[in-house]
Protein backbone atom coordinates (compact mmCIF):
# COMPACT_ATOMS: atom_id res chain seq x y z
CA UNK A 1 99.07 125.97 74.24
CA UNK A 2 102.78 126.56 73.00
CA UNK A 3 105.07 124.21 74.35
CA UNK A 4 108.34 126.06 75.13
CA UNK A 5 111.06 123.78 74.36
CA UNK A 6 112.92 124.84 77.34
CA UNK A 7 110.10 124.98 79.66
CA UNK A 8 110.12 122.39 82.83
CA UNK A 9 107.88 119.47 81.27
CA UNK A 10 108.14 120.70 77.53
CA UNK A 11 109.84 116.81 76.74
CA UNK A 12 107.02 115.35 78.70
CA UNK A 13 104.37 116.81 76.89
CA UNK A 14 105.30 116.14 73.45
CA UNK A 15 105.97 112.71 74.91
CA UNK A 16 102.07 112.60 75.75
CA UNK A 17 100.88 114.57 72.48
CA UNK A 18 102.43 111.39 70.49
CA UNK A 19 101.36 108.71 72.33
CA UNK A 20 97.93 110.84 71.53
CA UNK A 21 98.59 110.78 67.98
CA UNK A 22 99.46 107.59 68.05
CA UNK A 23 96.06 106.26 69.56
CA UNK A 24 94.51 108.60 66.38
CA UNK A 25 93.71 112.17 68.63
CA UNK A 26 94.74 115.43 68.11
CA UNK A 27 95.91 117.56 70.84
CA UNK A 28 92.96 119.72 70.70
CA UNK A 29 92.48 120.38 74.75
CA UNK A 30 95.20 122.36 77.09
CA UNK A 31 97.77 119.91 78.59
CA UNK A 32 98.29 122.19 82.05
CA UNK A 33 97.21 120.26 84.64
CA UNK A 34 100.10 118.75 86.88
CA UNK A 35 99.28 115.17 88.81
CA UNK A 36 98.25 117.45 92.40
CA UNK A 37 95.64 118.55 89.79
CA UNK A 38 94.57 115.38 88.18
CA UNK A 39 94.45 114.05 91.88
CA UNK A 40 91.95 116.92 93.08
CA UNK A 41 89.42 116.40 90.12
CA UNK A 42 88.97 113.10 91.67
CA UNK A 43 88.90 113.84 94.50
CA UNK A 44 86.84 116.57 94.88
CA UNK A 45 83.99 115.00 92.88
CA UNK A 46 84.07 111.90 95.38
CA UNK A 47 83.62 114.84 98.41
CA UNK A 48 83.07 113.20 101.42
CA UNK A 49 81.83 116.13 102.76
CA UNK A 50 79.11 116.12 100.44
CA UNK A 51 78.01 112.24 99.96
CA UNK A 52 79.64 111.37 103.18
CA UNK A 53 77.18 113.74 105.07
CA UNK A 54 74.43 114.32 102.83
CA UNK A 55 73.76 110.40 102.51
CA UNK A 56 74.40 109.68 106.02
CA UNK A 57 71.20 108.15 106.94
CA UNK A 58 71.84 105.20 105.18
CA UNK A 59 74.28 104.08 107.71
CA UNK A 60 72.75 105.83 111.22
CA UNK A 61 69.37 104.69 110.01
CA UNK A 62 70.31 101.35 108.78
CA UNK A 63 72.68 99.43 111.06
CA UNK A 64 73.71 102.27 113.32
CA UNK A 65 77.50 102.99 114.60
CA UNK A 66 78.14 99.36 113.03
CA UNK A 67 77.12 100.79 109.72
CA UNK A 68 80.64 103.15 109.59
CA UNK A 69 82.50 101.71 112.21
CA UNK A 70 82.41 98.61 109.95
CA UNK A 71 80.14 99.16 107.06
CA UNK A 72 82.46 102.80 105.76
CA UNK A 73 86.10 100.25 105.29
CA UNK A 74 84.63 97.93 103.30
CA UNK A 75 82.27 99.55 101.17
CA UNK A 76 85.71 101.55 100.30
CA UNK A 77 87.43 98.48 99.80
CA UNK A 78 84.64 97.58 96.78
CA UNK A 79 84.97 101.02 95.35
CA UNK A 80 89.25 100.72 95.82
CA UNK A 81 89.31 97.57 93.80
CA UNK A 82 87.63 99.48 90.58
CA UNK A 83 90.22 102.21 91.03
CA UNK A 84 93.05 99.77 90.88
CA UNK A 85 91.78 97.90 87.92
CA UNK A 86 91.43 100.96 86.37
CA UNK A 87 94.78 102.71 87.09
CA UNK A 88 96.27 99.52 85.32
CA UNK A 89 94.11 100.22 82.46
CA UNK A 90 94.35 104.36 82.00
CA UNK A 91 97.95 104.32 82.17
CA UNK A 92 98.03 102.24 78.87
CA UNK A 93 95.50 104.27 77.45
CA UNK A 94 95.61 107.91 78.64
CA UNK A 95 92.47 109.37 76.66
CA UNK A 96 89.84 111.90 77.29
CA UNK A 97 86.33 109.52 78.14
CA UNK A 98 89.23 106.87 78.93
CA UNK A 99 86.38 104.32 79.66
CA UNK A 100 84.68 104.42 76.17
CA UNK A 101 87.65 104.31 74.74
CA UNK A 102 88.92 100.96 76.66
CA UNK A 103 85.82 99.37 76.17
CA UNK A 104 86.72 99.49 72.44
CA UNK A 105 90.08 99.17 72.38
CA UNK A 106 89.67 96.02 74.98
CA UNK A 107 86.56 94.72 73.02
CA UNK A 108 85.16 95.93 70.40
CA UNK A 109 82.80 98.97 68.94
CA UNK A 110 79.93 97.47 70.77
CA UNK A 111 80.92 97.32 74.25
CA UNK A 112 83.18 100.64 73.56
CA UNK A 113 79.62 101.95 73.01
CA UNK A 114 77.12 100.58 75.38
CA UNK A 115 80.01 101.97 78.45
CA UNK A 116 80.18 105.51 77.10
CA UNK A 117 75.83 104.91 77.16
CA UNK A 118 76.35 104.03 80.38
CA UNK A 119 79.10 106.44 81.97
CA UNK A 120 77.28 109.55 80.48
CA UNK A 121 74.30 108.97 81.51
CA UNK A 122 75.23 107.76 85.05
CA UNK A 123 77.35 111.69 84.58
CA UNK A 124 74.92 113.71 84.13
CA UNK A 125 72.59 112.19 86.57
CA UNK A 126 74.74 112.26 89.57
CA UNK A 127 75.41 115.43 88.88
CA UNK A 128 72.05 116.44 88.94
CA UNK A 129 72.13 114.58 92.34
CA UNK A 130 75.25 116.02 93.64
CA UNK A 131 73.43 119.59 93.05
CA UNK A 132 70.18 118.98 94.13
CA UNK A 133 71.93 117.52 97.18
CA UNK A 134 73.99 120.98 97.20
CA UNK A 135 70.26 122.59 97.52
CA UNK A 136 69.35 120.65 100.43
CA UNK A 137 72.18 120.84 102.56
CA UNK A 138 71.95 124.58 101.77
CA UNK A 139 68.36 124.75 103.12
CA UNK A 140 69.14 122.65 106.33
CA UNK A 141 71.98 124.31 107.04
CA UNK A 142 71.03 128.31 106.87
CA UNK A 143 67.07 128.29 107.53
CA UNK A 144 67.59 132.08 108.56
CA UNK A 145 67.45 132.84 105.52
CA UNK A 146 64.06 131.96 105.06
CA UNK A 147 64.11 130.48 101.86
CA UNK A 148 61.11 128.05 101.02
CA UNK A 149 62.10 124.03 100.23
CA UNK A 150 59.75 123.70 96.96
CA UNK A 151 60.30 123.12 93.85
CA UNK A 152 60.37 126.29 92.11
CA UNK A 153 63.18 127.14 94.32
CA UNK A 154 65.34 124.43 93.96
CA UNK A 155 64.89 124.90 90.43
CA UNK A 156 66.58 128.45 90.43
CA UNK A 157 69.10 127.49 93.06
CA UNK A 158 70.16 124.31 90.69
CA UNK A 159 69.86 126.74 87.19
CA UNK A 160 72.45 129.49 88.44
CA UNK A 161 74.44 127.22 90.60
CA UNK A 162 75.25 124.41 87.96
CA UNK A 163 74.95 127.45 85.16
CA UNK A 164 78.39 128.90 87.20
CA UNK A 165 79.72 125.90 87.18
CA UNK A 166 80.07 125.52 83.46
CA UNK A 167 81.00 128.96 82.68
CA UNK A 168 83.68 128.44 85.18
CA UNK A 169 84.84 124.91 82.84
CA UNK A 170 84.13 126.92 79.85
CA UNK A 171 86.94 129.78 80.75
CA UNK A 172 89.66 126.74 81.13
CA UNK A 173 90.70 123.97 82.63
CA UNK A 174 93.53 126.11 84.66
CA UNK A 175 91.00 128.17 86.36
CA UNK A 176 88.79 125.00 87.29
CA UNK A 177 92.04 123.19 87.94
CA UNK A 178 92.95 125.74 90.22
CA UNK A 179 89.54 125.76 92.04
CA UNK A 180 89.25 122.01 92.09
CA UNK A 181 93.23 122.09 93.73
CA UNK A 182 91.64 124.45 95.87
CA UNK A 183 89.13 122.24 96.89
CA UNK A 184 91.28 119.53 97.68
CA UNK A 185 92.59 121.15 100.50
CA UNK A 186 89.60 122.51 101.75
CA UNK A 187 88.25 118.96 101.89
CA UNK A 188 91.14 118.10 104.01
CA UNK A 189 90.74 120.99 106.15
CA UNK A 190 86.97 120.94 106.52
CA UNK A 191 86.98 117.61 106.81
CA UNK A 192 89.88 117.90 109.55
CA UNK A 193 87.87 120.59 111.55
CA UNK A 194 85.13 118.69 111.55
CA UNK A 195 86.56 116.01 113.08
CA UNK A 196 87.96 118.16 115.91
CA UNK A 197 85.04 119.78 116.66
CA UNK A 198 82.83 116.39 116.55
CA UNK A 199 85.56 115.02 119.23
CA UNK A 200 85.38 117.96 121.53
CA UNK A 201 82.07 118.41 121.46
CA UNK A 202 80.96 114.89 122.31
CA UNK A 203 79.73 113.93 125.50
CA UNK A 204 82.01 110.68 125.72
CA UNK A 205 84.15 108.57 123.51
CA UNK A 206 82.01 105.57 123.14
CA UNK A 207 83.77 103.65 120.44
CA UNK A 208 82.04 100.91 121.21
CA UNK A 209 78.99 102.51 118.82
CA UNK A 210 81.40 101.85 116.18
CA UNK A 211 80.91 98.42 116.33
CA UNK A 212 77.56 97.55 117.98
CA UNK A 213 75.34 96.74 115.68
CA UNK A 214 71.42 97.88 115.47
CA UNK A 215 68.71 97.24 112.86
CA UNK A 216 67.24 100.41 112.87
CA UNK A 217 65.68 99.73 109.33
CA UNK A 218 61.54 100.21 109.14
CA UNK A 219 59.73 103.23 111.05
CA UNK A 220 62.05 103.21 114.11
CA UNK A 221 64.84 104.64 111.41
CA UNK A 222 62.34 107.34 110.40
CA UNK A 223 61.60 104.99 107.26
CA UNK A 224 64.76 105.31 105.16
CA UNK A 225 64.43 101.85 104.86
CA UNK A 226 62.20 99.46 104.51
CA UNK A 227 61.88 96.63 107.28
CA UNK A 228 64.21 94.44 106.13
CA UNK A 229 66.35 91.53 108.49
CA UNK A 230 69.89 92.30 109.88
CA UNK A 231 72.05 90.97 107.23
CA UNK A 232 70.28 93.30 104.58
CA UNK A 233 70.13 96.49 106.60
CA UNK A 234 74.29 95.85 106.90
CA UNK A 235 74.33 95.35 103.36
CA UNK A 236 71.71 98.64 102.65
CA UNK A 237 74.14 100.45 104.33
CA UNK A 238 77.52 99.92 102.52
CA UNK A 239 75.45 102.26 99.82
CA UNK A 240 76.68 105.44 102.03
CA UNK A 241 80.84 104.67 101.20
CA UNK A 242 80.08 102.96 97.72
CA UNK A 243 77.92 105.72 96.24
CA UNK A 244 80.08 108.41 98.07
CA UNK A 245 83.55 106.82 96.41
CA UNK A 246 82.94 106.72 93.40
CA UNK A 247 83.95 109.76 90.75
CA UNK A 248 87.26 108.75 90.60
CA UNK A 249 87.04 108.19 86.35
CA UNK A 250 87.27 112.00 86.40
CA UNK A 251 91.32 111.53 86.20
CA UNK A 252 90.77 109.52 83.08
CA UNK A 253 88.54 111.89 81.57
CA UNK A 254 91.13 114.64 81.61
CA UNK A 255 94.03 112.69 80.53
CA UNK A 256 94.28 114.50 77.72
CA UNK A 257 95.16 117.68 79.85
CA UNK A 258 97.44 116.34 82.06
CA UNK A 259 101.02 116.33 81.76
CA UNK A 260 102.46 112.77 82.17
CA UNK A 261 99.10 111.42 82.15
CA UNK A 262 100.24 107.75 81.70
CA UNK A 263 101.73 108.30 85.31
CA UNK A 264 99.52 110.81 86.78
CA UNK A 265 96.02 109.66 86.22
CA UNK A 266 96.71 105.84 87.64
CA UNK A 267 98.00 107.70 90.47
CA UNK A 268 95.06 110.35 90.79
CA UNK A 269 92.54 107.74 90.72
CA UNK A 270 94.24 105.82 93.63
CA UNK A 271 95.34 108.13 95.35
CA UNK A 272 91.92 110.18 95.83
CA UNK A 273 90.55 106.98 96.67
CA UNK A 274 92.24 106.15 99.18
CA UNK A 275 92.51 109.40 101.09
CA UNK A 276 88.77 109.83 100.76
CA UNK A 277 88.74 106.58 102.20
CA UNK A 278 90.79 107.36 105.26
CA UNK A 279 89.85 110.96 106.24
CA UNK A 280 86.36 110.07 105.77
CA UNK A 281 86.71 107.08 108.10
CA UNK A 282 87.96 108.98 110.59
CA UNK A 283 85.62 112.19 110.24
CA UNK A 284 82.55 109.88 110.19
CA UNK A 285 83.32 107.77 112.86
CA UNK A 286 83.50 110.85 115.07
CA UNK A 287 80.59 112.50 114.20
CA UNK A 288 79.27 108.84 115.15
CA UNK A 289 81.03 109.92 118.70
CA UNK A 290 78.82 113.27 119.06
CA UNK A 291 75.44 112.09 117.87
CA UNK A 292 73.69 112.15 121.52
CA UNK A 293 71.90 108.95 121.54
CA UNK A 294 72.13 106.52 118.61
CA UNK A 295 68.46 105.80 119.43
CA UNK A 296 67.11 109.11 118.42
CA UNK A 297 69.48 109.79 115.67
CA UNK A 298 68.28 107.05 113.77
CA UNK A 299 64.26 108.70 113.95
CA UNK A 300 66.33 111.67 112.51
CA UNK A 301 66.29 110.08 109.14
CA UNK A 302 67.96 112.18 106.32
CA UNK A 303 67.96 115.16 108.89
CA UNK A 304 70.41 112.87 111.35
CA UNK A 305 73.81 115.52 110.66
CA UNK A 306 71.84 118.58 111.09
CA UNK A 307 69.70 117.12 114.16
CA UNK A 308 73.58 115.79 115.94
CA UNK A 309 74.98 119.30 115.03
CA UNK A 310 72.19 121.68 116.43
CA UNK A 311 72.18 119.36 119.57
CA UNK A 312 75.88 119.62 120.17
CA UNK A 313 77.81 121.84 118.53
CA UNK A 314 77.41 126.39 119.06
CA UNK A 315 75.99 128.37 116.54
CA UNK A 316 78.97 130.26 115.25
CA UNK A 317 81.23 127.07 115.48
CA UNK A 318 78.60 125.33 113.01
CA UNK A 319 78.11 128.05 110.76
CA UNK A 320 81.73 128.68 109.98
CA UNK A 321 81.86 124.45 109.16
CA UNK A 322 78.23 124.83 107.26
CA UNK A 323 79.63 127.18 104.84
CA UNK A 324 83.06 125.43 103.75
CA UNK A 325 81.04 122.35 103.48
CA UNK A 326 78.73 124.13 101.22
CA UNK A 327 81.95 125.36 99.25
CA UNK A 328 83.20 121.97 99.44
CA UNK A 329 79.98 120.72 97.65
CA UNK A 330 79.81 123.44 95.13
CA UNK A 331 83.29 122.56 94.16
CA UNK A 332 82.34 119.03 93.60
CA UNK A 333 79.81 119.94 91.43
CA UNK A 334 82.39 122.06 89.45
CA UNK A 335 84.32 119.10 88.69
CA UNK A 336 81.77 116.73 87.97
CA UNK A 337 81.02 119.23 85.17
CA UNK A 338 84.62 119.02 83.64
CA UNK A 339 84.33 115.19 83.86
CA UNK A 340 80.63 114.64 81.84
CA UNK A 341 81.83 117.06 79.45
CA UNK A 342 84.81 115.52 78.34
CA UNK A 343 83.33 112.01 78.53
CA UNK A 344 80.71 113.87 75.93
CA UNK A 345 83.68 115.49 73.99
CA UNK A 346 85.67 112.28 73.76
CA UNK A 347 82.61 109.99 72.61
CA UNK A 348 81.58 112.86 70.05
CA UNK A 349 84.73 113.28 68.04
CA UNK A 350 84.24 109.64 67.32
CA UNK A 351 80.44 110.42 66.24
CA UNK A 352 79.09 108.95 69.26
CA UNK A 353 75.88 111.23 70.05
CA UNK A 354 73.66 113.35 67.67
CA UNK A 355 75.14 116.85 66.64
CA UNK A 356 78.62 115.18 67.41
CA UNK A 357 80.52 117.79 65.51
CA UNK A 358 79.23 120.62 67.72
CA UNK A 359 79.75 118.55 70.49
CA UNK A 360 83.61 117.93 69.89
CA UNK A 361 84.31 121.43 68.87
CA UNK A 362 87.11 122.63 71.19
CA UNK A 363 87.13 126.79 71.47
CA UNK A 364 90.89 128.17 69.94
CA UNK A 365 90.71 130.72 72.57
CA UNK A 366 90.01 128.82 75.71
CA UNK A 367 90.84 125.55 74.64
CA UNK A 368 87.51 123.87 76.03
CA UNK A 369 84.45 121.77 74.33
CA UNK A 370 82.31 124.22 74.93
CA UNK A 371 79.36 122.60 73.53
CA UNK A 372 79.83 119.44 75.56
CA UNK A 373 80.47 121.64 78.67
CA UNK A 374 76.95 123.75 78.43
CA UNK A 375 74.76 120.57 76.85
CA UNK A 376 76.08 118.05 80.18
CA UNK A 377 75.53 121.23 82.53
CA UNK A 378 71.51 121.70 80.93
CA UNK A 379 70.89 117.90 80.86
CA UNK A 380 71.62 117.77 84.25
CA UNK A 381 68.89 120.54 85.34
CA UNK A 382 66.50 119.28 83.13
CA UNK A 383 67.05 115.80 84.45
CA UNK A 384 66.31 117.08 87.87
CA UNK A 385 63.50 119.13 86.84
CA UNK A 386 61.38 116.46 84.86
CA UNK A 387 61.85 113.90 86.61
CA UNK A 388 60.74 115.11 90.01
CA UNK A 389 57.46 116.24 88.26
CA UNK A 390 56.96 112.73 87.78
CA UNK A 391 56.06 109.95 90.02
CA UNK A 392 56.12 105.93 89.58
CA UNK A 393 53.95 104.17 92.17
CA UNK A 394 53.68 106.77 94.08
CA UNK A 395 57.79 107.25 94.13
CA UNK A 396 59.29 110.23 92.75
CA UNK A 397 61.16 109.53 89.40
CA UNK A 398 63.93 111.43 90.77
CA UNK A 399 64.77 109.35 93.57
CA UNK A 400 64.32 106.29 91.08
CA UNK A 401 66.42 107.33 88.74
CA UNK A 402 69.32 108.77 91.10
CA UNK A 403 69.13 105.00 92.30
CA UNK A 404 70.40 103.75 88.94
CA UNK A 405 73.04 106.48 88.84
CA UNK A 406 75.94 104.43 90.76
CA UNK A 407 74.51 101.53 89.05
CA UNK A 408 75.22 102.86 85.42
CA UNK A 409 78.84 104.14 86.84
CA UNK A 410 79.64 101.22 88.27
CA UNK A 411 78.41 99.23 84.87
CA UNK A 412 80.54 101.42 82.43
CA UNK A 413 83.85 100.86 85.02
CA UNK A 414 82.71 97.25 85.15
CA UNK A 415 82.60 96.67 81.62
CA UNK A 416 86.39 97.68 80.73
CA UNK A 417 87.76 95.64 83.65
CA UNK A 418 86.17 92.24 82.21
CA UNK A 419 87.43 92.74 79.28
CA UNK A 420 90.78 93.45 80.15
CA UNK A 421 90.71 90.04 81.61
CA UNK A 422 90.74 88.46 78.56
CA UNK A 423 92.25 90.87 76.36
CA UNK A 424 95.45 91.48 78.54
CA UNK A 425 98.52 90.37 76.62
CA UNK A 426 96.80 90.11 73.30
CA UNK A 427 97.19 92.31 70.49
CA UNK A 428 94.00 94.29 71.95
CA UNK A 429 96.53 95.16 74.82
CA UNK A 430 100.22 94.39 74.24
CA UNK A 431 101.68 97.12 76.32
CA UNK A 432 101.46 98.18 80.08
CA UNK A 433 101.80 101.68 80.65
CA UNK A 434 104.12 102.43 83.53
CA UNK A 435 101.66 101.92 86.22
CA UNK A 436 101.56 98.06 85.85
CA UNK A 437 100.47 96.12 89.38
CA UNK A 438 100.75 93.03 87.14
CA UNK A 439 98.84 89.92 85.63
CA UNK A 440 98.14 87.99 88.61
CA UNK A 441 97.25 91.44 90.80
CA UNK A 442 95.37 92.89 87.65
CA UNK A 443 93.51 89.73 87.54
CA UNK A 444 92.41 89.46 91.22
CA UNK A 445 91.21 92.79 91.16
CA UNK A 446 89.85 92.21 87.88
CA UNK A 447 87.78 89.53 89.30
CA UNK A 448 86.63 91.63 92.42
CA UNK A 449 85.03 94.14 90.39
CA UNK A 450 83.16 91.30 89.04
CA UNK A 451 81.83 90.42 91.96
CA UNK A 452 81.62 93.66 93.44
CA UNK A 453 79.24 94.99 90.54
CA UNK A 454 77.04 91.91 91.32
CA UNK A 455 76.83 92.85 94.79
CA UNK A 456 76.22 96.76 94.16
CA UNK A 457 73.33 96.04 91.82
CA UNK A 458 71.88 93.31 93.63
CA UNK A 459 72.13 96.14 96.68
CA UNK A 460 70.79 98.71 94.38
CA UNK A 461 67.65 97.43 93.04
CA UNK A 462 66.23 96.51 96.29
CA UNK A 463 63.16 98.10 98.12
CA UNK A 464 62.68 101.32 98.00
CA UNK A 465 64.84 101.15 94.68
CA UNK A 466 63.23 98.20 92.97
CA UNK A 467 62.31 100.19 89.89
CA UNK A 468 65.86 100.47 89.54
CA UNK A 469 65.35 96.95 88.75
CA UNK A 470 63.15 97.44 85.71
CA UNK A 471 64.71 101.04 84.56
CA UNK A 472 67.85 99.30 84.16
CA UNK A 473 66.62 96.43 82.53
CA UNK A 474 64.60 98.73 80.05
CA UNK A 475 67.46 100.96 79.41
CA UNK A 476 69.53 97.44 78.06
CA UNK A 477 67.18 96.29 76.17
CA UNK A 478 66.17 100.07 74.51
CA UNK A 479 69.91 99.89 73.63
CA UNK A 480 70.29 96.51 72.42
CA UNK A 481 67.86 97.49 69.40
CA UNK A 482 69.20 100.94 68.45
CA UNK A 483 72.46 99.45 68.26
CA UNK A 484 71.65 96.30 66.76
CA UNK A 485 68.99 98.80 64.25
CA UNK A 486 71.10 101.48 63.65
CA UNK A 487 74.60 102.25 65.71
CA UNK A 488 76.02 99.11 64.69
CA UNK A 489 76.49 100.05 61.12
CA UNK A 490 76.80 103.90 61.78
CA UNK A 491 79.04 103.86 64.31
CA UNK A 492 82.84 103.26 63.69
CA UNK A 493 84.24 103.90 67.23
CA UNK A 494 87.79 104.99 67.49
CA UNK A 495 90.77 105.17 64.95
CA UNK A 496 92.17 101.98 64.84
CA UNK A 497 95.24 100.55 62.81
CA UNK A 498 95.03 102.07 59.40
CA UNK A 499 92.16 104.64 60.00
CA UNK A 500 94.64 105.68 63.17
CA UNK A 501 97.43 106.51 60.28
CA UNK A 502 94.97 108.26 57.95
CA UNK A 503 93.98 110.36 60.77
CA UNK A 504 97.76 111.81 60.83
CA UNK A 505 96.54 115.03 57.96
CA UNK A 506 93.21 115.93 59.64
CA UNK A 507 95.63 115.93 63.54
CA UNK A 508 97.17 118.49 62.40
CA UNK A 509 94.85 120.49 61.08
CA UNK A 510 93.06 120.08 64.32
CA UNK A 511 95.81 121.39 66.45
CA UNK A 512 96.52 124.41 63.94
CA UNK A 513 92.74 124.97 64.54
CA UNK A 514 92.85 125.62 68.08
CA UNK A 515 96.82 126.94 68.32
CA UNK A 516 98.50 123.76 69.56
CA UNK A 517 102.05 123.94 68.60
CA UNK A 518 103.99 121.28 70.42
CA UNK A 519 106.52 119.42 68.46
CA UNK A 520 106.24 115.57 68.57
């Protein structure tokens, strides 16, 4: 990229390449993307058209109409108080794989470490997930075409699916910037239609469903959940809006290519939460409005939106919504790609993860970490493909390990925030960036998280996810001795103080590598 001096935004992205350079980083990546853009990435990986709908069970089969009436606010209220926390923190530090690099900067190599562990692999597995939840909406929602559910299947579906998706990031981040902008207001619009159609097409306007509360959990819920008592079938549920609102780190990850990122990405991350938050409210609690008989949809299981549609809705009419929610999920996917790969590029050029300086190489010509786009985009398949040839007690590992997805993301966003708490105002973090909320609201919020990462794990490792329990356990402790017998003498994290200033001669070089010209 060749910043035009005269060019709308030219003085506002030399003012981001320095504060790059001054945090040790060349400007290796394409700053192009304007705040609308930074906004969409978040917000189309969070696509409540594709957790919102695809997860739904856990609310309809779980506590009913009370379950997103109730259950959908404050489960977004947990996930909105990471957001804020983390606004305060990204517009201080606007770096690609922001949260590895806070959990240095904030404490020190170790913790800068264990989140990137953490946020990568809770990356690539959800979006394995997001894709393989791509392939079963697809088969729900066109059975015409006759294609069989098995795993072979899937397998091909997820390969040339996920395999577009990365040749898409690989040609730029303005084409996928311009898809994922796309996708923001498709989401809106599907999202909008939706809601329309689930309004005229119900039989009344009970809103009292909203708010009366069942315990559907056990075989009467078509055995999403377990039997459990009332309080934890209410607390089951707040899964659906927590593990559908999350995604938002994608605005930190591409920081680096967004033009007055210290004010943009805060804003992005907010901002997509809340507006998931809202429209999906109000699209859920109407489809809430059409389901027939609460009753019944709860026996529905996972096939409750499908089951609600065919009952109520005419064939054309649902088609036409099927296939821009497909897009809409597709498009998620897409993005979820650009935000593993630059978490992998960002914790690479700092020697991270084996074959690092393959995995940081950023192409001249398109300005992308190619490596780190292709490798996230195969882990992801793979993950999906091995593990659902394996089973644990008679549970498939897939649906284990997509348990402890949220988990690790919540973890590596959990991590930063705590130590912000202590480190804010120190030398580890002098400055606010210009999105400052300040000490007193960064602490509450701070302290939220806390307790809202408690809740979500305590949430997440119960039946049927209790192996969560032990695979997240295992993965801490298989950590805690590679670090502790080999990363912690190996690994040097990022530039810091001096080795920040010796890094000045080998910037450069960088950006003359890959054509960056911009004039700090």
């Amino acid at each position: 990229m060749t910043a035009n001096p005269n060019s709308p935004g030219a003085g506002d992205i030399s003012e981001d390449v320095k504060i790059l350079h001054d945090m040790g980083y060349a400007q290796e990546l394409s700053r192009s993307m304007g705040a609308f853009s930074n906004f969409a990435i978040s917000f189309s990986i969070i696509c409540i058209l594709s957790g919102g709908i695809n997860s739904l069970a856990q609310a309809t089969s779980g506590a009913g109409g009370f379950g997103i009436g109730v259950g959908w606010p404050l489960g977004c209220a947990i996930s909105g108080v990471f957001a804020l926390a983390m606004a305060q923190i990204s517009s201080a530090y606007p770096t690609a794989g922001g949260l590895y690099h806070w959990g240095s900067l904030l404490g020190n190599r170790f913790t800068g470490w264990l989140t990137a562990w953490f946020n990568l692999l809770g990356l690539i597995t959800v979006l394995g997930a997001i894709n393989a939840g791509t392939w079963t909406f697809f088969v729900g929602a066109f059975p015409g075409l006759g294609i069989e559910n098995n795993l072979t299947n899937q397998m091909i579906f997820l390969a040339i699916i996920t395999g577009g998706m990365a040749l898409i990031n690989h040609y730029g981040i303005k084409l996928t910037a311009m898809l994922t902008d796309f996708s923001g207001y498709l989401i809106f619009a599907t999202a909008i239609a939706l809601t329309v159609v689930c309004f005229v097409f119900a039989e009344t306007w009970d809103f009292a469903r909203l708010f009366t509360f069942h315990n559907y959990s056990g075989d009467v819920g078509g055995g999403v959940w377990p039997q459990v008592s009332n309080n934890w079938v209410f607390l089951l549920g707040l899964l659906l809006p927590i593990y559908t609102i999350t995604g938002y780190d994608a605005s930190a990850h591409t920081s680096e290519e967004t033009v007055k990122a210290a004010h943009a990405v805060p804003r992005g991350m907010v901002r997509s939460v809340i507006w998931s938050a809202v429209f999906g409210y109000i699209m859920l609690c109407s489809f809430v409005l059409l389901i027939p008989n609460m009753d019944e949809a709860a026996k529905q299981g996972w096939n409750v939106f499908f089951w609600a549609m065919d009952a109520r809705v005419p064939g054309g009419l649902k088609e036409v919504l099927y296939i821009a929610i497909f897009i809409s999920q597709l498009l998620c996917g897409l993005a979820t790609v650009t935000s593993a790969s630059r978490m992998i590029f960002a914790f690479s050029r700092d020697g991270g993860l084996p074959f690092s300086k393959i995995l940081s190489k950023v192409s001249p010509k398109r300005r992308t970490p190619v490596a780190a786009i292709w490798t996230g985009a195969t882990l992801a398949v793979l993950f999906v493909w091995g593990s659902s040839l394996v089973s644990i007690a008679g549970t498939s590992a897939y649906a284990i390990v997509v348990s402890c997805t949220v988990i690790f993301l919540f973890f590596s966003f959990a991590i930063p925030i705590t130590l912000g708490l202590f480190a804010y105002g120190t030398s580890k973090w002098p400055k606010m960036g210009p999105w400052n909320i300040g000490r007193g609201a960064y602490s509450l919020v701070a302290l939220l998280s806390v307790a809202s990462i408690i809740l979500i794990f305590v949430i997440g490792v119960q039946p049927p996810n209790d192996w969560a329990l032990k695979i997240t356990v295992g993965f801490l402790v298989v950590t805690a001795i590679i670090w502790v017998l080999f990363e912690s003498r190996r690994f040097q994290g990022p530039p810091t103080g001096e080795l920040a200033a010796e890094r000045l001669a080998n910037i450069k070089a960088a950006e003359a590598a890959v054509g960056e010209t911009t004039k700090v």
